[in-house]
Each structure stands twice: as structure tokens, then as C-alpha cells.
Protein backbone atom coordinates (compact mmCIF):
# COMPACT_ATOMS: atom_id res chain seq x y z
CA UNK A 1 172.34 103.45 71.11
CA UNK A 2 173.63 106.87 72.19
CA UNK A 3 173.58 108.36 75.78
CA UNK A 4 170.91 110.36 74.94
CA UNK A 5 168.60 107.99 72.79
CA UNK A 6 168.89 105.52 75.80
CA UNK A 7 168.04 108.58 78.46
CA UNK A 8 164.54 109.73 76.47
CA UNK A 9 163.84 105.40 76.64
CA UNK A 10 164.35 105.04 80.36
CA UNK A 11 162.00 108.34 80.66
CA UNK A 12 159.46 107.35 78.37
CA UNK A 13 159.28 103.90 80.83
CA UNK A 14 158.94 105.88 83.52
CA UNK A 15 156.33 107.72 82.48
CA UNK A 16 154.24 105.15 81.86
CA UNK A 17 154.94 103.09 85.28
CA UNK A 18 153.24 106.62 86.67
CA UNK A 19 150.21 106.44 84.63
CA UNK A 20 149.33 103.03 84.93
CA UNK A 21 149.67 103.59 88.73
CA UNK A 22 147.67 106.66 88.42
CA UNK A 23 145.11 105.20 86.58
CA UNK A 24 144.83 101.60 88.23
CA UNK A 25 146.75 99.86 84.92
CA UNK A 26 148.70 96.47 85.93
CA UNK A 27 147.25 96.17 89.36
CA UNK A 28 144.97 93.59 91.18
CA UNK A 29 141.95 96.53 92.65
CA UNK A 30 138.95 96.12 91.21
CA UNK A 31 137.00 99.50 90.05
CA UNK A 32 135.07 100.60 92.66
CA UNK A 33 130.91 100.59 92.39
CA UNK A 34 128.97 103.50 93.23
CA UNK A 35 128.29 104.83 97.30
CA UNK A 36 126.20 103.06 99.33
CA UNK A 37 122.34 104.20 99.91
CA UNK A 38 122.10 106.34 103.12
CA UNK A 39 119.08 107.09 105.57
CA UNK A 40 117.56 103.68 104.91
CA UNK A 41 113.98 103.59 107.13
CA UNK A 42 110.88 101.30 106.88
CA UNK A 43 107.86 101.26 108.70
CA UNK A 44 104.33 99.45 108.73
CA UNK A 45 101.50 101.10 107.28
CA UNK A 46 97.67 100.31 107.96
CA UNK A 47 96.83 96.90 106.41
CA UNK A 48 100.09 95.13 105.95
CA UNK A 49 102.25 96.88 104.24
CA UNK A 50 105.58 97.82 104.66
CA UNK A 51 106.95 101.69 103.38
CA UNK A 52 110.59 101.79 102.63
CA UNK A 53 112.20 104.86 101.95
CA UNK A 54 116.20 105.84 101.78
CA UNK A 55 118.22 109.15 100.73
CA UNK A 56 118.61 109.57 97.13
CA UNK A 57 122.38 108.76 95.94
CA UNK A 58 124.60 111.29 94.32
CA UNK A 59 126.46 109.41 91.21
CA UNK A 60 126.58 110.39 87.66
CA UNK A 61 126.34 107.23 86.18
CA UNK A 62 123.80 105.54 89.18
CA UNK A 63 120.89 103.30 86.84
CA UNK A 64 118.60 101.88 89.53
CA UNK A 65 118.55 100.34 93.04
CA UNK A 66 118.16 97.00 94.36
CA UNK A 67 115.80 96.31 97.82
CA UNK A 68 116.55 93.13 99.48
CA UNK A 69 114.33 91.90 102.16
CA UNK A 70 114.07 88.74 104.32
CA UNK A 71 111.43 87.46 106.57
CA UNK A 72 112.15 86.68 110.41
CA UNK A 73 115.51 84.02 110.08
CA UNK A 74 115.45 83.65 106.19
CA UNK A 75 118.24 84.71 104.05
CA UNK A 76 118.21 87.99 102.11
CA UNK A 77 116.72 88.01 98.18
CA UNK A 78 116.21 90.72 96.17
CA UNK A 79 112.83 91.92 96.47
CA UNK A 80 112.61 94.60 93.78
CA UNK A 81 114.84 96.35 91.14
CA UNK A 82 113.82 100.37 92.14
CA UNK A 83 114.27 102.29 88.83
CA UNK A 84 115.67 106.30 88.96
CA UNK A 85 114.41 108.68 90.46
CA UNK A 86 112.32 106.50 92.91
CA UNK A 87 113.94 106.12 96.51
CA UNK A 88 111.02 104.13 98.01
CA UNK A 89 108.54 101.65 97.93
CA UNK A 90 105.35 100.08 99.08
CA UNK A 91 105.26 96.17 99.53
CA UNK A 92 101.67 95.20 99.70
CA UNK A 93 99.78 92.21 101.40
CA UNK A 94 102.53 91.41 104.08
CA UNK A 95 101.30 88.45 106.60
CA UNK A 96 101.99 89.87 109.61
CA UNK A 97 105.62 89.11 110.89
CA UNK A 98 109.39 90.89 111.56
CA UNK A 99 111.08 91.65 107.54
CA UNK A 100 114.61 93.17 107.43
CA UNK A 101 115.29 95.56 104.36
CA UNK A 102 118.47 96.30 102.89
CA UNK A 103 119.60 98.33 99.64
CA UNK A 104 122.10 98.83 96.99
CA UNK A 105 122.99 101.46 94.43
CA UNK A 106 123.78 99.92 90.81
CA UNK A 107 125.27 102.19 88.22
CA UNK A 108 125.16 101.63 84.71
CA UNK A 109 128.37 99.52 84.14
CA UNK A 110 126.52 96.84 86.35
CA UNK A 111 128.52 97.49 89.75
CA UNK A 112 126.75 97.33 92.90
CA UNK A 113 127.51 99.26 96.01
CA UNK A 114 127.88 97.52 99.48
CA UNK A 115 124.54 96.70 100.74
CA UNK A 116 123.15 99.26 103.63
CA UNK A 117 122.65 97.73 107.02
CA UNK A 118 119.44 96.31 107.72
CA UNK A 119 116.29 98.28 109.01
CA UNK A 120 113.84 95.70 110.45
CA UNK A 121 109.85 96.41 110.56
CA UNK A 122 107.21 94.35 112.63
CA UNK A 123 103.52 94.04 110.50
CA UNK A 124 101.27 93.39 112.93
CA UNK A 125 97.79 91.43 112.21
CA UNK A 126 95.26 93.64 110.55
CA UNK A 127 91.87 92.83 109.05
CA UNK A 128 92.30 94.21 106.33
CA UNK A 129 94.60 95.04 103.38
CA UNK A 130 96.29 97.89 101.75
CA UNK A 131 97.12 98.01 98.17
CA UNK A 132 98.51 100.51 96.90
CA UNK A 133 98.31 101.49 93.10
CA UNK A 134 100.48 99.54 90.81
CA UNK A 135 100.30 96.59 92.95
CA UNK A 136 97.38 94.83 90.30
CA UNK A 137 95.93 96.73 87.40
CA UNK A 138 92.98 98.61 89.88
CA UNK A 139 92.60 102.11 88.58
CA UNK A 140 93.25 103.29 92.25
CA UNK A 141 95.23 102.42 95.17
CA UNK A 142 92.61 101.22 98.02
CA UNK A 143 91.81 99.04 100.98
CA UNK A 144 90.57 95.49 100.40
CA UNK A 145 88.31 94.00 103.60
CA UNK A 146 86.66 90.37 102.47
CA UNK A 147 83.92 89.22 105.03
CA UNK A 148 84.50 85.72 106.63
CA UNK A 149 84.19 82.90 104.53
CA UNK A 150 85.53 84.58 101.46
CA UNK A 151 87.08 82.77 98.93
CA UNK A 152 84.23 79.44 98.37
CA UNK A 153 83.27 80.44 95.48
CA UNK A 154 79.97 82.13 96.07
CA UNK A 155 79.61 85.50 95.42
CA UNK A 156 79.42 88.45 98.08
CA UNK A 157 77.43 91.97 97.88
CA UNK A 158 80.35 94.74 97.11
CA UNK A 159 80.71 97.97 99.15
CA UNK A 160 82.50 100.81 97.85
CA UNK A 161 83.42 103.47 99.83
CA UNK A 162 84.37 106.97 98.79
CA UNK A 163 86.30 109.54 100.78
CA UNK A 164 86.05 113.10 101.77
CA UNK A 165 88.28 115.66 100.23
CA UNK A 166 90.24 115.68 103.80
CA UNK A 167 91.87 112.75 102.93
CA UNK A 168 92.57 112.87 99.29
CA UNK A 169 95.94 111.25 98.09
CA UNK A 170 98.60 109.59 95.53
CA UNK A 171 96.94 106.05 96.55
CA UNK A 172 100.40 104.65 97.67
CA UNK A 173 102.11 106.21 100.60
CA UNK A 174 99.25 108.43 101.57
CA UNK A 175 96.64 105.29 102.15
CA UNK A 176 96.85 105.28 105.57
CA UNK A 177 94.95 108.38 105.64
CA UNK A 178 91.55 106.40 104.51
CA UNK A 179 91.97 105.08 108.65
CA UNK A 180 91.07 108.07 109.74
CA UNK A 181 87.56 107.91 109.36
CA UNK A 182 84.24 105.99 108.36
CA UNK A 183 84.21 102.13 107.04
CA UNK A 184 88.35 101.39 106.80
CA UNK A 185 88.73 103.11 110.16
CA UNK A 186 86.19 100.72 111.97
CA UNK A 187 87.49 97.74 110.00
CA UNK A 188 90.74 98.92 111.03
CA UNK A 189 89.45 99.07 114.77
CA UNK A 190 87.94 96.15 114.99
CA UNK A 191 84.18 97.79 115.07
CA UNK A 192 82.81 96.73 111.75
CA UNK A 193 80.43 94.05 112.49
CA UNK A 194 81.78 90.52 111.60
CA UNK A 195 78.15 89.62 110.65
CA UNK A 196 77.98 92.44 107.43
CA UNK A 197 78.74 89.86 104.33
CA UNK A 198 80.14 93.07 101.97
CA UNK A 199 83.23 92.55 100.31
CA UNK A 200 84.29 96.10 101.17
CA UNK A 201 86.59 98.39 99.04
CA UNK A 202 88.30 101.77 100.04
CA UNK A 203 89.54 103.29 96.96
CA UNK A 204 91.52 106.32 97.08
CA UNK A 205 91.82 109.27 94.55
CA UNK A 206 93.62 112.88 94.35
CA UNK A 207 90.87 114.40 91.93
CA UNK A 208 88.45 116.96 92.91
CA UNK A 209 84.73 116.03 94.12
CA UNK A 210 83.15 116.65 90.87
CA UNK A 211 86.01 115.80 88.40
CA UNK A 212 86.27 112.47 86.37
CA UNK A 213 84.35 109.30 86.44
CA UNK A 214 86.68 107.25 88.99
CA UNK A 215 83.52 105.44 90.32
CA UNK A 216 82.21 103.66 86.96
CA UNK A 217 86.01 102.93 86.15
CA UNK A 218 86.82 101.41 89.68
CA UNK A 219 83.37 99.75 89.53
CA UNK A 220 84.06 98.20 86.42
CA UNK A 221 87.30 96.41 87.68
CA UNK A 222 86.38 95.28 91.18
CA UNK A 223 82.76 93.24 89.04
CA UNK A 224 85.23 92.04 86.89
CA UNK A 225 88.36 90.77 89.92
CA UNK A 226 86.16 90.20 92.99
CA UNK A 227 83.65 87.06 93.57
CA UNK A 228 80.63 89.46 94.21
CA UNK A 229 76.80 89.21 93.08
CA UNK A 230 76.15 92.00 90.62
CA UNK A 231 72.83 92.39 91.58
CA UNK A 232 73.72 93.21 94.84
CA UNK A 233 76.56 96.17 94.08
CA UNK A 234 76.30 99.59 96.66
CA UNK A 235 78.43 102.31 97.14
CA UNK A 236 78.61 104.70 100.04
CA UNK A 237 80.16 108.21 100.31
CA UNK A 238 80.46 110.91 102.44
CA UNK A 239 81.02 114.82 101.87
CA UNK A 240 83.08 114.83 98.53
CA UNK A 241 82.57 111.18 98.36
CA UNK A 242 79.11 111.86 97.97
CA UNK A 243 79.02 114.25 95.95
CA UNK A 244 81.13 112.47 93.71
CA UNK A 245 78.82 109.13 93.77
CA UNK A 246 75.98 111.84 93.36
CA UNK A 247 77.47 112.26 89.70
CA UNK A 248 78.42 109.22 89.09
CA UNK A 249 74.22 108.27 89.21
CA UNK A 250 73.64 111.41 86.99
CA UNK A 251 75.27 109.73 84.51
CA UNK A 252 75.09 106.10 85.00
CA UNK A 253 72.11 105.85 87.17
CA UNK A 254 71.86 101.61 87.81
CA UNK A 255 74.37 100.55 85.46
CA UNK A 256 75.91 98.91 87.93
CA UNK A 257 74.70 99.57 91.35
CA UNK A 258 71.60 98.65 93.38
CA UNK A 259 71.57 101.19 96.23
CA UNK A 260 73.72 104.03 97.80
CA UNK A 261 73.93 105.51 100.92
CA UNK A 262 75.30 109.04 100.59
CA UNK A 263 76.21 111.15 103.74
CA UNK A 264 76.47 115.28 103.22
CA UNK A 265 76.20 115.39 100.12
CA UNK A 266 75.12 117.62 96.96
CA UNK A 267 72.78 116.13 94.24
CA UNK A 268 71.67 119.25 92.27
CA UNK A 269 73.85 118.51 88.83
CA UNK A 270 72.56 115.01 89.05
CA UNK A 271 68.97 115.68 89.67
CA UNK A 272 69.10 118.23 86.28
CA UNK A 273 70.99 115.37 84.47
CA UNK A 274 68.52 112.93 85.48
CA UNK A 275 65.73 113.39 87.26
CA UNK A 276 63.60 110.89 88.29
CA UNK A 277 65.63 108.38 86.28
CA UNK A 278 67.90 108.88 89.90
CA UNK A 279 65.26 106.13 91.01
CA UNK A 280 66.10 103.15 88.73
CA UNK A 281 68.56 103.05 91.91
CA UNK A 282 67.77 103.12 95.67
CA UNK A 283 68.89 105.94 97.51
CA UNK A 284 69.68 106.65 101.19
CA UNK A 285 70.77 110.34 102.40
CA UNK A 286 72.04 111.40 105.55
CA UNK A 287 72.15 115.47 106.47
CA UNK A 288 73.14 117.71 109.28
CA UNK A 289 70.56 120.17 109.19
CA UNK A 290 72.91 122.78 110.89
CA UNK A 291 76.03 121.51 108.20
CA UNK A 292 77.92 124.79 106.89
CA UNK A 293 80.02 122.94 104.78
CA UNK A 294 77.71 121.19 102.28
CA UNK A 295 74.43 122.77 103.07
CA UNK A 296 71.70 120.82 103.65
CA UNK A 297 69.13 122.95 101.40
CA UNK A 298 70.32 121.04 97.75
CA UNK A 299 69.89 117.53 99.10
CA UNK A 300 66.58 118.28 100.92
CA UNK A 301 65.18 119.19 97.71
CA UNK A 302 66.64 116.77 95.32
CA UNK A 303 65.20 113.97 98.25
CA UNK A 304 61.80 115.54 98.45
CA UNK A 305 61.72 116.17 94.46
CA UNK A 306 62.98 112.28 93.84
CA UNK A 307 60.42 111.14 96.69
CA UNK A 308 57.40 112.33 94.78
CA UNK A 309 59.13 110.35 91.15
CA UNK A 310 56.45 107.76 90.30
CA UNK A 311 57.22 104.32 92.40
CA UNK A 312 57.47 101.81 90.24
CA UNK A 313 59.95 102.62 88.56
CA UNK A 314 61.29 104.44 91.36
CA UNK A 315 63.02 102.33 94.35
CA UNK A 316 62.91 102.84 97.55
CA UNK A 317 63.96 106.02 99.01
CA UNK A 318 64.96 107.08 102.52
CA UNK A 319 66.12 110.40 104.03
CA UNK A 320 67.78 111.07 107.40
CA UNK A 321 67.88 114.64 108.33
CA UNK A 322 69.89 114.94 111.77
CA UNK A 323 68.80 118.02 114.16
CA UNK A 324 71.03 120.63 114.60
CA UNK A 325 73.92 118.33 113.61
CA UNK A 326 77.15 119.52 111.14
CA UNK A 327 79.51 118.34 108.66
CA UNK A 328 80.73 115.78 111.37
CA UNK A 329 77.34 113.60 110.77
CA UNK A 330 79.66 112.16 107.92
CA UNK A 331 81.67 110.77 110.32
CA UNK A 332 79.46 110.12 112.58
CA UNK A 333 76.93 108.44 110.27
CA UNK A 334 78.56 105.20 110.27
CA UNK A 335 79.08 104.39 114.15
CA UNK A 336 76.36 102.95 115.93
CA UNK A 337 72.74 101.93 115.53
CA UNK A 338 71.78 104.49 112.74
CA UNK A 339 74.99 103.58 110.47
CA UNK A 340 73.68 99.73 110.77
CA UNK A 341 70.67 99.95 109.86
CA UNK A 342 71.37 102.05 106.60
CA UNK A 343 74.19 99.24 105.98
CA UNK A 344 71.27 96.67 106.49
CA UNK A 345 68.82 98.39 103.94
CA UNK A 346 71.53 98.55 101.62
CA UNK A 347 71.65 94.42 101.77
CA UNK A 348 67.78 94.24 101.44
CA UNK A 349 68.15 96.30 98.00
CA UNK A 350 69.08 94.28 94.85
CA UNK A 351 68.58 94.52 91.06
CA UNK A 352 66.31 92.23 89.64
């Protein structure tokens, strides 16, 4: 070998020692995952459930995260594999207790980050639960309260509640707004009488008070999930909730239900869908007569026009007008002596 052959091998060596320290080649580190998850925070939500939310992570190859949890002593286990772009969750059904949350960043080679540190949440008792949509096949996200005794096998009357358009939402993180106000906010309280034997659902929805036909489709799956007497099926509304439930009957009349009780709302578009056919189900309104909002003018007449139907077929009928009262008798409807006894009526009505 000549002086210069042997220089250009002891530089082509050399070159090669720097790239494979460059590059990681011939030593023990193992490649490195992608960053840890930042900003990790979790907090209860009304009826049970736990929200856990963390910063998104910035990584070109990132393919999901994993949420570990553990309840009070326990040892961690992954709860749930989080798919892109979701940074949060909702976990559902919680029995009350402390649960500690950690979470990981996995990128697509299958490396995992180090775990954050743990955020811990208390869920206190609550009387009733939140599930949010996704958790079972329900159309909606929505409150669940079942009466005392639930769960012997024999069937209960079902309550639906509908919302206002103050509180409309995705049906997952924006629940809690359904405690503001009306059935889920007493049962959330502690003021909705023990003694009322409803199997009580507080659906949420996003849409518009006169869009879609949420009410039959949510009906439909709570007959066919719940142990409840469909004879004995009511729904109860207020303001767009009403209205809503107002169109529902247009079109389905007593398909499935045996009464309403509807609070500020609008009936006109049913009553020229349906006219006296309205009275194949019972009806109760409530109406502020000074309301600005929804006016009470519509559902005066539609009340008077159905009270006059011929009865039988009709059912019963009642209608509440409140002096000098506003939009607020929505809210107000349910409290007190008033609000029972139109939850009472509602039990005494039933399909035959």
C-alpha cells in the first residue's frame, strides 16, 4: 500500500467514526420518544364525571395519547387511548371518590413520552348522572336521574326534559350547563321530591328550537334502554324546549307520549299541522302573560282553540296563565306547589 492509498483509508475511517457519532450509530442511547403533554388539568363536572383536558403537543410524527388514571391508592392503568386532534376527555358515571390522571404522547413509531405528573380530582356524591355523548349509543349527551328503587325490574313513568336555547351545547363538556335551571338543577340540589317515581332524562342538543326531530329520535332510544311503562311516557319543556316538543306533537302527536307539560312556549305550526289531533295527547301549558320573549298571544289561542276539540277523543287539557309574570315563569314553573302539581297530573295521565 502506498503513503497515500493508506492516508485516504485512515480518512475514510474517520469519517465514519463522526457520523455514526453524529447520528447515534454503535452506541447504547435509545431514540428518544416524543415531549411530554403539558398543562395537564381535571376537574369534576355535575353528576360524576371527571373533564380532563391538557395542551396539545407539537411533534410531526405524534399518533395519539394515552390517559392513565387510578382511583384513591390503586396503581395507574391506562384508561383511554385519545386519538389526534383530541386533547381531552369526559369519563362518565364516576362513584364518587379522589382519581389521579396522568398522560403520555405516542408517536407513530410506537414510543411513548414520559408520563405527566399527576392532577388529582375529588367527585363528590351526586344524585344524578352525566353522560355525555359517545358514552352509549343515545343520540344526545344528557343527564340520567332514576327514582329510588330503580333497577327491580318493574317499569317506571319516563320524564324528558328539554332545554331553553340559553343553555344549548356539544352534549359533552358543556352539560353542566343543563344545572342551571329547571328539573336537573333541583335534582342536582337536592329539591326534586324523592316521592316523584319518573325515571328522569336531561338530554342536551346544539340545534335550533324548531330544527330536527331530536325528541322522537331520543324518545325512541330511552323506550328501547330504560325499564319504563310506555303507557306512561311525558315530556316537559320550557321556552325553546317547548317549542320544540310543540313540533314534535305536530308531527307525532301520541306516538309515544301520554302527556306534556310545556312552559312558554309557541304552538302555532303545530296547531296548523294538526289540529285537534294535538288531543290524542294531554296537554299542560304554563304562560307569563306579561312574557316579551315568547308572547303569550300564540299559546292562548292554540289552548283555547284545542280546549273547544271534541273530548273524547281529546284528553285532558289544562292552561296556567300567570299574571303579569315574564319569560322567567319557565324557570320558575317548576319550584314549588304549582310545578308539583303539574308533575302530579302528568302521573295521573296514561295511554290506554
Amino acid at each position: 500500500m502506498t503513503p497515500r492509498a493508506g492516508a485516504r483509508c485512515v480518512l475514510a475511517v474517520s469519517m465514519l467514526l463522526v457520523l455514526a457519532a453524529s447520528t447515534g450509530c454503535g452506541s447504547n442511547e435509545e431514540p428518544q420518544g416524543p415531549p411530554t403533554p403539558q398543562a395537564l388539568e381535571a376537574k369534576a363536572g355535575g353528576g360524576r364525571q371527571a373533564m380532563v383536558r391538557w395542551a396539545p403537543v407539537a411533534a410531526s410524527n405524534l399518533d395519539h395519547y394515552g390517559l392513565y388514571w387510578r382511583q384513591g391508592s390503586g396503581s395507574q392503568s391506562l384508561l383511554a387511548t385519545i386519538a389526534l386532534p383530541d386533547t381531552g376527555t369526559v369519563i362518565p358515571r364516576l362513584q364518587p371518590g379522589i382519581y389521579a390522571f396522568a398522560v403520555e404522547s405516542v408517536d407513530s413509531a410506537g414510543r411513548a413520552s414520559t408520563r405527566s405528573p399527576e392532577v388529582a380530582v375529588t367527585i363528590p356524591t351526586a344524585p344524578q348522572s352525566a353522560i355525555p355523548v359517545g358514552t352509549d349509543s343515545a343520540p344526545n349527551g344528557y343527564y340520567e336521574y332514576l327514582p329510588p328503587g330503580y333497577g327491580d325490574g318493574i317499569p317506571r313513568p319516563l320524564l324528558v326534559f328539554w332545554h331553553g336555547s340559553g343553555v344549548l351545547g356539544n352534549g359533552s363538556f358543556d352539560l353542566d350547563r343543563l344545572l342551571d335551571c329547571c328539573p336537573p338543577a333541583m335534582v342536582n340540589a337536592g329539591r326534586w321530591p324523592a316521592s316523584l317515581p319518573f325515571v328522569l332524562l336531561s338530554p342536551q342538543t346544539n340545534l335550533n328550537c324548531n330544527v330536527g326531530d331530536e325528541p322522537y329520535t331520543f324518545m325512541a332510544w330511552a323506550l328501547a334502554h330504560y325499564t319504563v311503562d310506555p303507557k306512561r311516557v311525558y315530556i316537559t319543556g320550557m321556552s325553546c324546549g317547548s317549542i320544540r316538543t310543540w313540533m314534535y306533537l305536530g308531527t307525532h302527536t301520541d306516538d309515544q307520549v301520554a302527556a306534556v307539560w310545556l312552559l312558554s312556549g309557541d304552538p302555532l305550526s303545530a296547531w296548523d299541522q294538526a289540529g285537534c289531533n294535538l288531543g290524542k295527547v294531554a296537554i299542560s301549558a304554563f304562560h307569563g302573560t306579561a312574557d316579551t320573549v315568547v308572547p303569550i298571544g300564540p299559546e292562548r289561542a292554540v289552548m283555547h282553540s284545542l280546549m273547544a276539540c271534541p273530548a273524547p277523543p281529546r284528553k285532558g287539557v289544562m292552561w296556567t296563565e300567570v299574571p303579569d309574570a315574564g319569560h322567567e315563569v319557565a324557570w320558575e314553573g317548576y319550584e314549588g306547589d304549582a310545578g308539583l302539581d303539574a308533575l302530579n297530573w302528568l302521573l295521573a295521565q296514561s295511554k290506554p
